[in-house]
PDB file of N, CA and C in Angstrom:
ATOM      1  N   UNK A   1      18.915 -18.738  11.619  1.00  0.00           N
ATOM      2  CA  UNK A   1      18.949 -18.205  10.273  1.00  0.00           C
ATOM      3  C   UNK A   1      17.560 -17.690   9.918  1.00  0.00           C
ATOM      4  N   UNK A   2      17.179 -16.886   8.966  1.00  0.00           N
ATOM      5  CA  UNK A   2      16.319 -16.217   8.189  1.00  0.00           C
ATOM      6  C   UNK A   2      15.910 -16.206   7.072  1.00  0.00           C
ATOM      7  N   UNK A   3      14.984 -16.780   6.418  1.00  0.00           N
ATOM      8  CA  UNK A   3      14.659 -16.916   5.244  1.00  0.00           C
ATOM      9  C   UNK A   3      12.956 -16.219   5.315  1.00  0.00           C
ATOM     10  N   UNK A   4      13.009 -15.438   3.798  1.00  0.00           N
ATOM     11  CA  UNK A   4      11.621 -15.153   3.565  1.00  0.00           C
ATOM     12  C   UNK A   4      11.347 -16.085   2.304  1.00  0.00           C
ATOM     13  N   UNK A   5      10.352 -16.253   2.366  1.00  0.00           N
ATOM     14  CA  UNK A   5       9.768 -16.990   1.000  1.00  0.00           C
ATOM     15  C   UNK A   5       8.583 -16.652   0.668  1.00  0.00           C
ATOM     16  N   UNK A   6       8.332 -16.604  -0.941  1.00  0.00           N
ATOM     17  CA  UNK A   6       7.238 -15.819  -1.605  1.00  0.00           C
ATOM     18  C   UNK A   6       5.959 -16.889  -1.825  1.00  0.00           C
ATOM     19  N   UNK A   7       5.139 -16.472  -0.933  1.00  0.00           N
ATOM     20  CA  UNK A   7       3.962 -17.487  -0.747  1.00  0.00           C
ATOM     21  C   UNK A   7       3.059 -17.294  -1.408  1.00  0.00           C
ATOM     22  N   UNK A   8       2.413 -17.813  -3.011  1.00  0.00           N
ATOM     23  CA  UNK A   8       1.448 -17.479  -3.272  1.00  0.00           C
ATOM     24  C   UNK A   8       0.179 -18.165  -3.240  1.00  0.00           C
ATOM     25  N   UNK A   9      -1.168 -17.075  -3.134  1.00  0.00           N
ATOM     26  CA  UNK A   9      -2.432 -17.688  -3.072  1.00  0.00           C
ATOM     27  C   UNK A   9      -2.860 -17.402  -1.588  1.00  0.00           C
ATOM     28  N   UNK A  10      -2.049 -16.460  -0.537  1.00  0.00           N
ATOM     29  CA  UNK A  10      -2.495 -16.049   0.736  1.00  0.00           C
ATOM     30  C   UNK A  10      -3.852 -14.887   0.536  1.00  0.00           C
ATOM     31  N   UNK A  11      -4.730 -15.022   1.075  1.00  0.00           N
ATOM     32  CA  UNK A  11      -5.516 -13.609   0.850  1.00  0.00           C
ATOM     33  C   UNK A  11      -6.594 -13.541   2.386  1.00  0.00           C
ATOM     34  N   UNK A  12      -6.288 -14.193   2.941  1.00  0.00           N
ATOM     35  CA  UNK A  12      -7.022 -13.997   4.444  1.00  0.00           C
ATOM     36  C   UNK A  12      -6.537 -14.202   5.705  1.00  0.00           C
ATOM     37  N   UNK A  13      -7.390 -14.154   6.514  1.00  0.00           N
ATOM     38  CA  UNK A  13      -6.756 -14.825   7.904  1.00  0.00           C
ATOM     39  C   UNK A  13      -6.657 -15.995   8.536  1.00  0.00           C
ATOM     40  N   UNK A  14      -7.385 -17.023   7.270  1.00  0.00           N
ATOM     41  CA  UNK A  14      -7.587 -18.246   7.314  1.00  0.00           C
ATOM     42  C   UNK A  14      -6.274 -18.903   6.798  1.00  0.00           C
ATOM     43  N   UNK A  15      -5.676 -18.225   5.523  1.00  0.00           N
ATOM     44  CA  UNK A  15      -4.296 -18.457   4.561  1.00  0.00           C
ATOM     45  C   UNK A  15      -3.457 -18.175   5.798  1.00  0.00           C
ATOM     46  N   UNK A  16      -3.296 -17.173   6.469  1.00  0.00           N
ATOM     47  CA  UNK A  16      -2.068 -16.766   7.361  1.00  0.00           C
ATOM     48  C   UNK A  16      -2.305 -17.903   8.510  1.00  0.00           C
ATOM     49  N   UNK A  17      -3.151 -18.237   9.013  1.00  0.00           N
ATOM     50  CA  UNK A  17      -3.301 -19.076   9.776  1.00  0.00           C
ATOM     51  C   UNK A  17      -2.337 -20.689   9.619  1.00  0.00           C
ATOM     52  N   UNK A  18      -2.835 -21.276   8.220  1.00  0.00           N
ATOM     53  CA  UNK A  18      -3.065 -22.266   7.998  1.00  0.00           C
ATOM     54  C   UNK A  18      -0.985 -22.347   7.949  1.00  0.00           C
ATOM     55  N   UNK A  19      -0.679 -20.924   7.252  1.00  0.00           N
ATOM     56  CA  UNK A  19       0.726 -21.258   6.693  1.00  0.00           C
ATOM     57  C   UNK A  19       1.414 -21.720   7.826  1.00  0.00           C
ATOM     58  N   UNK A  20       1.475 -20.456   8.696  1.00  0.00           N
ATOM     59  CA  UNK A  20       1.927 -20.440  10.666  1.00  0.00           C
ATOM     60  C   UNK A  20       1.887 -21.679  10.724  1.00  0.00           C
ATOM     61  N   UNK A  21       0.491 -22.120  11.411  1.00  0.00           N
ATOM     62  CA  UNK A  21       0.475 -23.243  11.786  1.00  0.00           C
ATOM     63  C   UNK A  21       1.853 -24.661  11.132  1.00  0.00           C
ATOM     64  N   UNK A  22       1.289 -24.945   9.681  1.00  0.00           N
ATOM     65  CA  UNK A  22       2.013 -25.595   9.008  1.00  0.00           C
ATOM     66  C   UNK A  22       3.501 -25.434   9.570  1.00  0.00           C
ATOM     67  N   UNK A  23       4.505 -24.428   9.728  1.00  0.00           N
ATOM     68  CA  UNK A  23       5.899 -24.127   9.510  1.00  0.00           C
ATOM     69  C   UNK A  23       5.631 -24.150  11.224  1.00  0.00           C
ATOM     70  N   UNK A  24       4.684 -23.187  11.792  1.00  0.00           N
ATOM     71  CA  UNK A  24       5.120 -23.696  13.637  1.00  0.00           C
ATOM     72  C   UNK A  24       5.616 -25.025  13.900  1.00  0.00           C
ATOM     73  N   UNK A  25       4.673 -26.355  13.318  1.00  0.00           N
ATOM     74  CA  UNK A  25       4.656 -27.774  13.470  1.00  0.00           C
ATOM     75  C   UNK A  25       5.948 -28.082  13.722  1.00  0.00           C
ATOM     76  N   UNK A  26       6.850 -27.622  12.447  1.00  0.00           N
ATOM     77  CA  UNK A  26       8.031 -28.278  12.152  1.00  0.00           C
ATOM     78  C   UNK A  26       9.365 -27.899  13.041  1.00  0.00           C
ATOM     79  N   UNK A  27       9.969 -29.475  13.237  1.00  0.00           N
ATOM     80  CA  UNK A  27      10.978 -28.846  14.340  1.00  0.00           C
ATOM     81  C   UNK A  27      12.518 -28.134  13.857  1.00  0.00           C
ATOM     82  N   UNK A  28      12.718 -27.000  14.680  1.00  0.00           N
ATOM     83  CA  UNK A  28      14.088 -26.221  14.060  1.00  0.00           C
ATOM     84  C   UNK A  28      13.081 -25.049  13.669  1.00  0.00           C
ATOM     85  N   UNK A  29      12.018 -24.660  13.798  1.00  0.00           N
ATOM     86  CA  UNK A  29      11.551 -22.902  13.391  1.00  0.00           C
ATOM     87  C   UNK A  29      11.082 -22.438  14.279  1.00  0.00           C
ATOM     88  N   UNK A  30      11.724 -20.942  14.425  1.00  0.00           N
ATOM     89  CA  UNK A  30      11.832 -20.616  15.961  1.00  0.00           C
ATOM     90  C   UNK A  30      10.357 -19.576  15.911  1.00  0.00           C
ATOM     91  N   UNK A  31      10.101 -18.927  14.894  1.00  0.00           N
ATOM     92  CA  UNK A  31       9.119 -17.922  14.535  1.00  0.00           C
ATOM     93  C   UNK A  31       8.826 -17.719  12.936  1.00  0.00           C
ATOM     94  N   UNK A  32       7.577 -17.625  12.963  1.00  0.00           N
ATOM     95  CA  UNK A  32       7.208 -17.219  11.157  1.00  0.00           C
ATOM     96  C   UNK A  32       6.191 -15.724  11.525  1.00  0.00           C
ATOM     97  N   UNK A  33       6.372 -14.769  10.065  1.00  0.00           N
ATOM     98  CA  UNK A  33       5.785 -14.153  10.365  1.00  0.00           C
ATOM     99  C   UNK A  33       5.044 -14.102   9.256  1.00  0.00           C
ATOM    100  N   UNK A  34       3.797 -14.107   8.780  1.00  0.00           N
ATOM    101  CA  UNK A  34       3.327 -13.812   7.370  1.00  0.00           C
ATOM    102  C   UNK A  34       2.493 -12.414   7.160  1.00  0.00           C
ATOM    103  N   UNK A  35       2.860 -12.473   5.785  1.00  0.00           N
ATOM    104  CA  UNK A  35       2.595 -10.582   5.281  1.00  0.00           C
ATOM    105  C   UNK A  35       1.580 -10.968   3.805  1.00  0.00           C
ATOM    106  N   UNK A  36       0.679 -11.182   4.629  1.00  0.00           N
ATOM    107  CA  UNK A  36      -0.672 -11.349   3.089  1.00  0.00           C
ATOM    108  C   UNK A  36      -0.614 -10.148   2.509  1.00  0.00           C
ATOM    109  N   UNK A  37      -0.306  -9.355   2.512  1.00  0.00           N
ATOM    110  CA  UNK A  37      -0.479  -7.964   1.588  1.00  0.00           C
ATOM    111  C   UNK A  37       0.744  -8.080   0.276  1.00  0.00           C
ATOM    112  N   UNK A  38       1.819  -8.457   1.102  1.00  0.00           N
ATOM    113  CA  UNK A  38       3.055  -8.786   0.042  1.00  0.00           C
ATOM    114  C   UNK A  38       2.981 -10.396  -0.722  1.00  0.00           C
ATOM    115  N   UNK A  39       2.367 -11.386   0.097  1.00  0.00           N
ATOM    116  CA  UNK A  39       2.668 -12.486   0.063  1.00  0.00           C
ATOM    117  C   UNK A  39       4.279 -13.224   0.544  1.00  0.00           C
ATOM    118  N   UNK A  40       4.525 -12.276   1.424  1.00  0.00           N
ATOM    119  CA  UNK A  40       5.797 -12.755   1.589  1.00  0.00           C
ATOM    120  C   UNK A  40       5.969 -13.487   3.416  1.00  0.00           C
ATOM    121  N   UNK A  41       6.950 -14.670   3.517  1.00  0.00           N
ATOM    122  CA  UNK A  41       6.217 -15.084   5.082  1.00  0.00           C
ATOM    123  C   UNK A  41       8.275 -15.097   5.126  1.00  0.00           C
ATOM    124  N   UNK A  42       8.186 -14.249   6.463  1.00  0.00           N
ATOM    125  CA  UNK A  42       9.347 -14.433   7.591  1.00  0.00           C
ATOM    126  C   UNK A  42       9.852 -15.823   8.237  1.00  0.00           C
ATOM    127  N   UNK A  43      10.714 -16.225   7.990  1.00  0.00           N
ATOM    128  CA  UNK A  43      10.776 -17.543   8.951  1.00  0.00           C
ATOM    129  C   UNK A  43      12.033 -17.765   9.609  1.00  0.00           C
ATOM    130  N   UNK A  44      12.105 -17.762  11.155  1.00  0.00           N
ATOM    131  CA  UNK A  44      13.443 -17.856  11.687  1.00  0.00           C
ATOM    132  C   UNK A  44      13.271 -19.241  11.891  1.00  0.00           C
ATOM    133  N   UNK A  45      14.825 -20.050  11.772  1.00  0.00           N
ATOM    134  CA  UNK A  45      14.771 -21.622  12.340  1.00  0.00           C
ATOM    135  C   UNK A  45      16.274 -21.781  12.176  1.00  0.00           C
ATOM    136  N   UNK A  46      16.869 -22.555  12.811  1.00  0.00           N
ATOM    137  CA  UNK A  46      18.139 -23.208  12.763  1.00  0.00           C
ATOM    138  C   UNK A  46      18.142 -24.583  11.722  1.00  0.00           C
ATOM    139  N   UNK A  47      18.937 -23.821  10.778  1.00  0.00           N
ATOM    140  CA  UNK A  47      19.522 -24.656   9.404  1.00  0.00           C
ATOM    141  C   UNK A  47      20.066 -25.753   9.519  1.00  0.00           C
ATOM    142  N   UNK A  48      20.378 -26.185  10.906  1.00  0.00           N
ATOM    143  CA  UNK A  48      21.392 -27.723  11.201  1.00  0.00           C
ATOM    144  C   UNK A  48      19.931 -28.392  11.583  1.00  0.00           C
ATOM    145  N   UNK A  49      18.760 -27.857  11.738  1.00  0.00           N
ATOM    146  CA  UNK A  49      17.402 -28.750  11.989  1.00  0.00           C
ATOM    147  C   UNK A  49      16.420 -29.313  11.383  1.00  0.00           C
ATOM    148  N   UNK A  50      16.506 -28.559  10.254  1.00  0.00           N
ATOM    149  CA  UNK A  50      16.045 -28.192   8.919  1.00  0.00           C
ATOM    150  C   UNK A  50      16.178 -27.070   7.565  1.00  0.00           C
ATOM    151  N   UNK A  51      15.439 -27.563   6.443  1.00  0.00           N
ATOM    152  CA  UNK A  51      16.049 -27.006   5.464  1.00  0.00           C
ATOM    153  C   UNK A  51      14.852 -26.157   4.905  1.00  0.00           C
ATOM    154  N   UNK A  52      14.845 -25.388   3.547  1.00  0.00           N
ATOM    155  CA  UNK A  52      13.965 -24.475   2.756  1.00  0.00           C
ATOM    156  C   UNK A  52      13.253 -25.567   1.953  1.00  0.00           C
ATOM    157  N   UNK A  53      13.593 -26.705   1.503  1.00  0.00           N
ATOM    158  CA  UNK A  53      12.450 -27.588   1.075  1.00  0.00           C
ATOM    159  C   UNK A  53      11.855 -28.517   2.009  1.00  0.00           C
ATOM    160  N   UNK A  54      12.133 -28.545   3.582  1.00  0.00           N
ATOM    161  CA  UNK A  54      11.196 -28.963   3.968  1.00  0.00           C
ATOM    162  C   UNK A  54       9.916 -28.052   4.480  1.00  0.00           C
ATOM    163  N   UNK A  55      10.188 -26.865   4.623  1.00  0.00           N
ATOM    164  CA  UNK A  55       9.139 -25.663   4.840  1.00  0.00           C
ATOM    165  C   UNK A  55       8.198 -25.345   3.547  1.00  0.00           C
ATOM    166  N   UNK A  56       9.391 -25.790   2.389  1.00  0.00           N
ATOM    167  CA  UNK A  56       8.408 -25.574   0.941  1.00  0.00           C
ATOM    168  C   UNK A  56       7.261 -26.285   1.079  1.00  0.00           C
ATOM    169  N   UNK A  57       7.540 -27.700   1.400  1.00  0.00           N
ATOM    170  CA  UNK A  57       6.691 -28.753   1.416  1.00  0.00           C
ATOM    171  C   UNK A  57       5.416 -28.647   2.364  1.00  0.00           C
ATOM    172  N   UNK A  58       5.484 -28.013   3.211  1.00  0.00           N
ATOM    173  CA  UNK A  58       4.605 -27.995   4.720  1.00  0.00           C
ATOM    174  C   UNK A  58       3.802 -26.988   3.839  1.00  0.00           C
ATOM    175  N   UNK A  59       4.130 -25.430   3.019  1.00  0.00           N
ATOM    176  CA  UNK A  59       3.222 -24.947   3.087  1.00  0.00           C
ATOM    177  C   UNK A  59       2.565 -25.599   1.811  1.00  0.00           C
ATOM    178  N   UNK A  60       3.211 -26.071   0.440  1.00  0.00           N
ATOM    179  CA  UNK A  60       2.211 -26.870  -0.211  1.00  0.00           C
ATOM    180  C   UNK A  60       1.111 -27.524   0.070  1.00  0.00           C
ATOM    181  N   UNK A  61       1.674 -28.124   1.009  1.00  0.00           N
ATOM    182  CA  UNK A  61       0.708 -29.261   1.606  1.00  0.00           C
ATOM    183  C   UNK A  61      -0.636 -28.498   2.074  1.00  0.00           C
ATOM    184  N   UNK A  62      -0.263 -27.650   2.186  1.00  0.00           N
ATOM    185  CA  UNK A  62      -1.827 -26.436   2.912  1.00  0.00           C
ATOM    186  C   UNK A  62      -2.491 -25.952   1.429  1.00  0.00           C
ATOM    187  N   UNK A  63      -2.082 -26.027   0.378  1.00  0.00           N
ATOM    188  CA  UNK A  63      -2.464 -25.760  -0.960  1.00  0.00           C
ATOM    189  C   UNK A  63      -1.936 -24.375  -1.611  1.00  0.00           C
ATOM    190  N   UNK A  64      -1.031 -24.415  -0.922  1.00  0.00           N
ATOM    191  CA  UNK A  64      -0.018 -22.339  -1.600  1.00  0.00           C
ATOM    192  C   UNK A  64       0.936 -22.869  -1.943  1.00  0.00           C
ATOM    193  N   UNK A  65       1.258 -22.209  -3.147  1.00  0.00           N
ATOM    194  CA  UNK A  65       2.282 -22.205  -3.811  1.00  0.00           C
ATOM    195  C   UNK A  65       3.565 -21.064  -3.598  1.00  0.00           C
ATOM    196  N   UNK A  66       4.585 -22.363  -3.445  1.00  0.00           N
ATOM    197  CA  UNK A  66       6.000 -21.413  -3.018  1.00  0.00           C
ATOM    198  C   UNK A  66       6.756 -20.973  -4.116  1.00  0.00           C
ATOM    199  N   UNK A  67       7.562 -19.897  -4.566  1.00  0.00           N
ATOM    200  CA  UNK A  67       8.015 -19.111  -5.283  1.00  0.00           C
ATOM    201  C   UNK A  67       9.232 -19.290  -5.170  1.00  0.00           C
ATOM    202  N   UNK A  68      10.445 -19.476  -6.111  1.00  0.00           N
ATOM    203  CA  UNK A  68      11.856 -19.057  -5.536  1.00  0.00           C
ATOM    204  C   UNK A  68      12.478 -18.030  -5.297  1.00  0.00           C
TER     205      UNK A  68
END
């Protein structure tokens, strides 16, 4: 499955880094892609592995705020 989610507070390559990383960690996401220009991050993962609030949570935890 495919979900984008509106990431705010990205503005470098340190932000794109940190998000990746965060959502790579987690198991069930197959690829993320993030778009600092939009603030918007790509994320493929299988939905029977995990869900959209546990990815919410991972990128909080990096200090960005997720959007609905």
């Amino acid at each position: 499955m495919e979900l984008t989610l509106n990431v705010q507070g990205m503005s470098c390559g340190h932000c794109k880094q940190a998000v990746q990383g965060a959502l790579k960690e987690l198991d069930g996401v197959a690829s993320v892609e993030v778009h600092l220009d939009s603030g918007k991050v790509d994320v493929t993962f299988d939905e029977d592995t995990i869900g959209k609030e546990e990815m919410k949570e991972a990128i909080e935890e990096q200090g960005y705020d997720v959007k609905s």
